[in-house]
N, C-alpha and C. Protein backbone atom coordinates (compact mmCIF):
# COMPACT_ATOMS: atom_id res chain seq x y z
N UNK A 1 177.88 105.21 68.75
CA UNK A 1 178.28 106.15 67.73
C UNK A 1 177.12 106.49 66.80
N UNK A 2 176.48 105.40 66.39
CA UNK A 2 175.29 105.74 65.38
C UNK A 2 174.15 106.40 66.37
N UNK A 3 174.39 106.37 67.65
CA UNK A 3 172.95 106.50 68.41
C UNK A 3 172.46 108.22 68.06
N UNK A 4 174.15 109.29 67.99
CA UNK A 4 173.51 110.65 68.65
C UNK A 4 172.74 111.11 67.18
N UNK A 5 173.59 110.60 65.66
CA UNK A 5 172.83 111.04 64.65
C UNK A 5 171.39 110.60 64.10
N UNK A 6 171.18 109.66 64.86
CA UNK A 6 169.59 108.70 65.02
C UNK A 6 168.84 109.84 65.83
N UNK A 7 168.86 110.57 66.77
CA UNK A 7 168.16 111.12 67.57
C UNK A 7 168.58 112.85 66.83
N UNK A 8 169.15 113.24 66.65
CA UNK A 8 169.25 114.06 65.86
C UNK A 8 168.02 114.24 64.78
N UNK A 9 168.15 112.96 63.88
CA UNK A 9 167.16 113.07 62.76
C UNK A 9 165.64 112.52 63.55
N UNK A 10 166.04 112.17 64.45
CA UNK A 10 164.30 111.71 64.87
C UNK A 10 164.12 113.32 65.55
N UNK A 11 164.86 113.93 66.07
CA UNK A 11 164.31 115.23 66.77
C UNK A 11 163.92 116.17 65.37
N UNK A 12 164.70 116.32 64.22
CA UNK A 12 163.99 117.35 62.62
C UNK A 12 162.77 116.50 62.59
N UNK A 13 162.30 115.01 62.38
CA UNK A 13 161.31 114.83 61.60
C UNK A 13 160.36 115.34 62.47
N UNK A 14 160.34 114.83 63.98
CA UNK A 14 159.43 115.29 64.83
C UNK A 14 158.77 116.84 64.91
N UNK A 15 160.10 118.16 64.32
CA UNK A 15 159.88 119.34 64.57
C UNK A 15 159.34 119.30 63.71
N UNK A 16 159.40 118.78 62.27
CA UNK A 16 158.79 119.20 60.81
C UNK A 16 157.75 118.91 60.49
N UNK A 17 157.38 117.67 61.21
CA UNK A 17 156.18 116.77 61.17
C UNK A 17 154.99 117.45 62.27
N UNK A 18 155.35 117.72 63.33
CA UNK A 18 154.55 118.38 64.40
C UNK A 18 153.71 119.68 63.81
N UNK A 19 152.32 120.05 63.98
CA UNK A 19 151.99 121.56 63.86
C UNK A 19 151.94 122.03 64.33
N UNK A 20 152.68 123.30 64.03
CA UNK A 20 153.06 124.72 64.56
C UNK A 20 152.09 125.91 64.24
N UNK A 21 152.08 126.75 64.70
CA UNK A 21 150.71 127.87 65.05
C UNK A 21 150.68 128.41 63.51
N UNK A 22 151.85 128.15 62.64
CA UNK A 22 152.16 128.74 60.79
C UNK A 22 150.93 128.04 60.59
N UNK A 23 150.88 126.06 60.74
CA UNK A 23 150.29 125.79 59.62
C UNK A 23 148.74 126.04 60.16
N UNK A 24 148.55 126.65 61.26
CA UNK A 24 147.30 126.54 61.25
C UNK A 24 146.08 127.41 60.44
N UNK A 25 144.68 126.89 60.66
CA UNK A 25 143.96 127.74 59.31
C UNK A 25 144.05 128.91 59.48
N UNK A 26 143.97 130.08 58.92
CA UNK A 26 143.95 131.59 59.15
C UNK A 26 142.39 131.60 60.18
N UNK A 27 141.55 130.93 59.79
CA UNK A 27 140.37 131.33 60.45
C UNK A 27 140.56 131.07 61.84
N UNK A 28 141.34 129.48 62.18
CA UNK A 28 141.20 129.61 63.42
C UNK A 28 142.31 130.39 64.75
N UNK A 29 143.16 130.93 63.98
CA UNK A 29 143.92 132.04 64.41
C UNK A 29 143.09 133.03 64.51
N UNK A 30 142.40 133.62 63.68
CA UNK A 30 141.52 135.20 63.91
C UNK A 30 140.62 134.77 64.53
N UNK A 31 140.58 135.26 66.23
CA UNK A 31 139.79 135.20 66.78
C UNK A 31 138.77 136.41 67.08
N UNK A 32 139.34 137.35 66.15
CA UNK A 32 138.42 138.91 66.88
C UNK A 32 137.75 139.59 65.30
N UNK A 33 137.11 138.77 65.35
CA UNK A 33 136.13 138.84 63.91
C UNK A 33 134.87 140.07 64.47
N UNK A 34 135.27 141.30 63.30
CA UNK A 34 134.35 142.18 64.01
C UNK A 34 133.12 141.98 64.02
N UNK A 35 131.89 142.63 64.02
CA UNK A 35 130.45 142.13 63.40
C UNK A 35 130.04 142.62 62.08
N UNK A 36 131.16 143.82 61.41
CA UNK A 36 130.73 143.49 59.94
C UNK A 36 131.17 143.04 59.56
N UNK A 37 132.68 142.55 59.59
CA UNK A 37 133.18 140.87 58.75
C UNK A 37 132.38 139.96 59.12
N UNK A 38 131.69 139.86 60.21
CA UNK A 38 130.55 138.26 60.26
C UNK A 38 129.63 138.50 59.70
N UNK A 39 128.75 140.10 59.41
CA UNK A 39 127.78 140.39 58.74
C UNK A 39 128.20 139.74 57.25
N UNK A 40 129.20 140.73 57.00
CA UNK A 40 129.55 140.62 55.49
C UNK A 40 129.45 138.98 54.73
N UNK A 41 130.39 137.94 55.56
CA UNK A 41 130.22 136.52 55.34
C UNK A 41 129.09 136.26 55.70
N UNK A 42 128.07 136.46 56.49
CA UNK A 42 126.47 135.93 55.90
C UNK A 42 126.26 136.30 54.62
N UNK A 43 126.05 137.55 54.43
CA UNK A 43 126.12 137.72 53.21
C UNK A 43 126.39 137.28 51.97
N UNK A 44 127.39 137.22 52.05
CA UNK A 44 128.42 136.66 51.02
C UNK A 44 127.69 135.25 50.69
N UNK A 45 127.51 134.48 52.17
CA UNK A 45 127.05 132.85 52.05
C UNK A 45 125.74 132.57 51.56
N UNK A 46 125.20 134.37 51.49
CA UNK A 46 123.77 133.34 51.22
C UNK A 46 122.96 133.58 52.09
N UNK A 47 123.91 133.29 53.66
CA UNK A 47 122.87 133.43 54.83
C UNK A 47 121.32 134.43 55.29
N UNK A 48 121.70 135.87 54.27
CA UNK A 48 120.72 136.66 54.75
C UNK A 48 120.60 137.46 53.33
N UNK A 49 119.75 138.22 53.09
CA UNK A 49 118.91 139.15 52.14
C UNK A 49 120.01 140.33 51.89
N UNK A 50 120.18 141.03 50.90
CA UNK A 50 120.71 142.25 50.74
C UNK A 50 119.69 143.33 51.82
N UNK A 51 118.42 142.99 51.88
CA UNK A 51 117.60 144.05 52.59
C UNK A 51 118.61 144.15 54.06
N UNK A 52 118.30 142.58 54.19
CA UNK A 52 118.36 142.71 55.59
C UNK A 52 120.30 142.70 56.32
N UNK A 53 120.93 142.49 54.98
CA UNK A 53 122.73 143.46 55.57
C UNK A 53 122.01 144.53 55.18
N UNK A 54 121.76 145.05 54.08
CA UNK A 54 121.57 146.67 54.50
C UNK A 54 121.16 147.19 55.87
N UNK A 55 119.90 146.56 56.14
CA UNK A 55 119.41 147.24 57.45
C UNK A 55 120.54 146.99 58.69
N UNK A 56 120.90 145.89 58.37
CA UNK A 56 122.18 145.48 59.94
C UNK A 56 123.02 146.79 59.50
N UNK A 57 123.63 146.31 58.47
CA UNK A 57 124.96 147.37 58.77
C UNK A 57 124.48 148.64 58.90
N UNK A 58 123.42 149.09 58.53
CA UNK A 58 123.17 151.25 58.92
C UNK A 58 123.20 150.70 60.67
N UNK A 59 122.71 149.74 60.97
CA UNK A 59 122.20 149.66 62.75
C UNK A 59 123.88 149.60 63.29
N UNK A 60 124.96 149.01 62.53
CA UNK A 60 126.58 148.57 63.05
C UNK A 60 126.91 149.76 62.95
N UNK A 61 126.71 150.80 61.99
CA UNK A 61 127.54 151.74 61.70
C UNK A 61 126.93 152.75 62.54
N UNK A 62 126.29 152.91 63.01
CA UNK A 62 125.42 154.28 63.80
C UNK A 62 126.14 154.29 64.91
């Protein structure tokens, strides 16, 4: 009698507890990162010069 509501609650904690594709990071869901959102985040990071996004992006956008 106690067994089916034991497995019941072990089957919610398991669903609640498990990760599902929600909690995952946004980043590693977006897989189709164009090349001026990757330009732009160098940017942003530091990674490269204002010269040198300027010069990329006139070369992305042409």
């Amino acid at each position: 009698m106690m067994f089916l509501p034991l497995v019941i609650l072990t089957i919610f904690i398991v669903l609640y507890v498990s990760p599902s594709e929600n909690n995952l990071n946004y980043r590693k869901v977006r897989r189709s990162d164009s090349a001026l959102d990757i330009l732009g985040r160098k940017y942003a990071n530091g990674e490269i010069s204002e010269d040198e996004y300027l010069k990329r992006r006139s070369i992305l956008n042409s």
